[in-house]
N, C-alpha and C. Protein backbone atom coordinates (compact mmCIF):
# COMPACT_ATOMS: atom_id res chain seq x y z
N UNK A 1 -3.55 -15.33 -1.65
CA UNK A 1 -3.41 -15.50 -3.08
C UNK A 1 -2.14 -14.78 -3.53
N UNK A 2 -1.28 -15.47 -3.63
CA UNK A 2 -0.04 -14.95 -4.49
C UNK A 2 0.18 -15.27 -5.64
N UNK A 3 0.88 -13.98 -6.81
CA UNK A 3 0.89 -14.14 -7.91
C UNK A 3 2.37 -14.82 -8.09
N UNK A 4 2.60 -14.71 -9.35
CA UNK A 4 4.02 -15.23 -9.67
C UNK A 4 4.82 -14.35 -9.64
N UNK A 5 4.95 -12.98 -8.93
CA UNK A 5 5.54 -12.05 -8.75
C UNK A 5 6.01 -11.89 -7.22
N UNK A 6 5.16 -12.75 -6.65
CA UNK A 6 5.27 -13.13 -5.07
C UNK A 6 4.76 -11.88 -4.47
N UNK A 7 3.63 -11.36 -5.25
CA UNK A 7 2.75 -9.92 -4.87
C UNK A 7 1.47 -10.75 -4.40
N UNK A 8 0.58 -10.31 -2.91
CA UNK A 8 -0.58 -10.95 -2.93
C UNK A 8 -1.83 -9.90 -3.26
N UNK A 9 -2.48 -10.42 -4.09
CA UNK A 9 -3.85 -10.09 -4.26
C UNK A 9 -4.73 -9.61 -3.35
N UNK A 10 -4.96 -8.55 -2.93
CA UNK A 10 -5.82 -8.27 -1.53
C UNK A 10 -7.17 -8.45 -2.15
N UNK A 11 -7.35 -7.95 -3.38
CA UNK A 11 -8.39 -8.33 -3.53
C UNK A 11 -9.62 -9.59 -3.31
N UNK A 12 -8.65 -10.47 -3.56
CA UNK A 12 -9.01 -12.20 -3.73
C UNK A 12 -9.01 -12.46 -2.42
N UNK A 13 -8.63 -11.72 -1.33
CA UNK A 13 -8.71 -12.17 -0.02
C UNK A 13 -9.80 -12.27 0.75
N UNK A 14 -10.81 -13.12 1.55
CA UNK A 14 -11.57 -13.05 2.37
C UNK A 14 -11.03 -12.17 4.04
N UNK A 15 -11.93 -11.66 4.30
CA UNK A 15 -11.38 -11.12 5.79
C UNK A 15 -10.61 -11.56 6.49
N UNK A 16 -11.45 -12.75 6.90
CA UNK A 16 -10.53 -13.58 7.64
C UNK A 16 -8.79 -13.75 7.30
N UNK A 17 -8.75 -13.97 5.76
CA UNK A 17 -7.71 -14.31 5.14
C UNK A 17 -6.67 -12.99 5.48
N UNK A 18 -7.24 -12.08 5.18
CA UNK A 18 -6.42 -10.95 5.16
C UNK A 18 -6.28 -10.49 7.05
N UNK A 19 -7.01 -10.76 7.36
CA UNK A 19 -6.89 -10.26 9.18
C UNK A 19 -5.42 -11.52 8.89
N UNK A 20 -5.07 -12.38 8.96
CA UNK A 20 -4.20 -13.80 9.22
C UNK A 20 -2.58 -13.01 8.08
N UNK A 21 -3.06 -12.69 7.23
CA UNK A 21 -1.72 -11.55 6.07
C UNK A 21 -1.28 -10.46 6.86
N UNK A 22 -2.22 -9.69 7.53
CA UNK A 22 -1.16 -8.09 8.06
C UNK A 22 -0.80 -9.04 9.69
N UNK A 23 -1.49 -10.33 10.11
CA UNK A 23 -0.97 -10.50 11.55
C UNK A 23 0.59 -11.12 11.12
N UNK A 24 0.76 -11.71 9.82
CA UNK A 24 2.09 -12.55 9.75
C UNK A 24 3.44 -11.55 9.23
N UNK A 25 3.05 -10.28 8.41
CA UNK A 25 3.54 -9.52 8.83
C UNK A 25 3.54 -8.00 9.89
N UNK A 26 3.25 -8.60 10.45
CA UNK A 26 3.72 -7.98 12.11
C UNK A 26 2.56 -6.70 12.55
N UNK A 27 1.34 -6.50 11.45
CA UNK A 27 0.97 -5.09 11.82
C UNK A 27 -0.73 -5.68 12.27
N UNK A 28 -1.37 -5.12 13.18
CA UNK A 28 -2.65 -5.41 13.99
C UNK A 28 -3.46 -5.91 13.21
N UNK A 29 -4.42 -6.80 13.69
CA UNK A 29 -5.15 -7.41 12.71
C UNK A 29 -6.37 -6.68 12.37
N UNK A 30 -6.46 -5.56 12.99
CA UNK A 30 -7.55 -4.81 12.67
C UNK A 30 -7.81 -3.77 11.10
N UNK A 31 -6.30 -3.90 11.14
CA UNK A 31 -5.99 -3.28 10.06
C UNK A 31 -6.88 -4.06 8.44
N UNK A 32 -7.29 -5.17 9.00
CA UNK A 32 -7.98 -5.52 7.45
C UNK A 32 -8.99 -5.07 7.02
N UNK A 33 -9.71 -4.66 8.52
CA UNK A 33 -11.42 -4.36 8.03
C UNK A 33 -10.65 -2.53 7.43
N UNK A 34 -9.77 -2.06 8.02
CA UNK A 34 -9.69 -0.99 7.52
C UNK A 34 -9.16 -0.65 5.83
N UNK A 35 -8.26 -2.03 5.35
CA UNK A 35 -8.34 -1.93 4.35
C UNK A 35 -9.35 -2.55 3.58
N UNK A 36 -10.14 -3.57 4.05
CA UNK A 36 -11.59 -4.04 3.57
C UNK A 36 -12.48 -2.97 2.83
N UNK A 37 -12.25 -2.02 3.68
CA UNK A 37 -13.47 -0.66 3.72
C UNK A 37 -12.75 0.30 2.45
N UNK A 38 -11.60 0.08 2.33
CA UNK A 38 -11.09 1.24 1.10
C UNK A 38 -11.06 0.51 -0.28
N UNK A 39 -11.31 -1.05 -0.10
CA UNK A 39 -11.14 -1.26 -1.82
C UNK A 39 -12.32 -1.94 -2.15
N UNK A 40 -13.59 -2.20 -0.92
CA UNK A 40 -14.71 -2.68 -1.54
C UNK A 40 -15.82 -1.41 -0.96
């Protein structure tokens, strides 16, 4: 989910979605559940 600022919404993201966001820029995909866990 990108805004018109070309900022994405982590919020609005499903896991999946967000594991597929930190793999396209370049950082482990594990990293989502870890940010999963700090904003829900």
């Amino acid at each position: 989910m990108t805004t018109s600022t070309g900022k994405i919404n982590l919020l609005g993201l499903t896991q999946p979605e967000m594991e597929q966001f930190f793999d396209s820029i370049g950082e482990k995909r594990f990293r989502a559940g870890q940010v999963m866990k700090w904003i829900h």
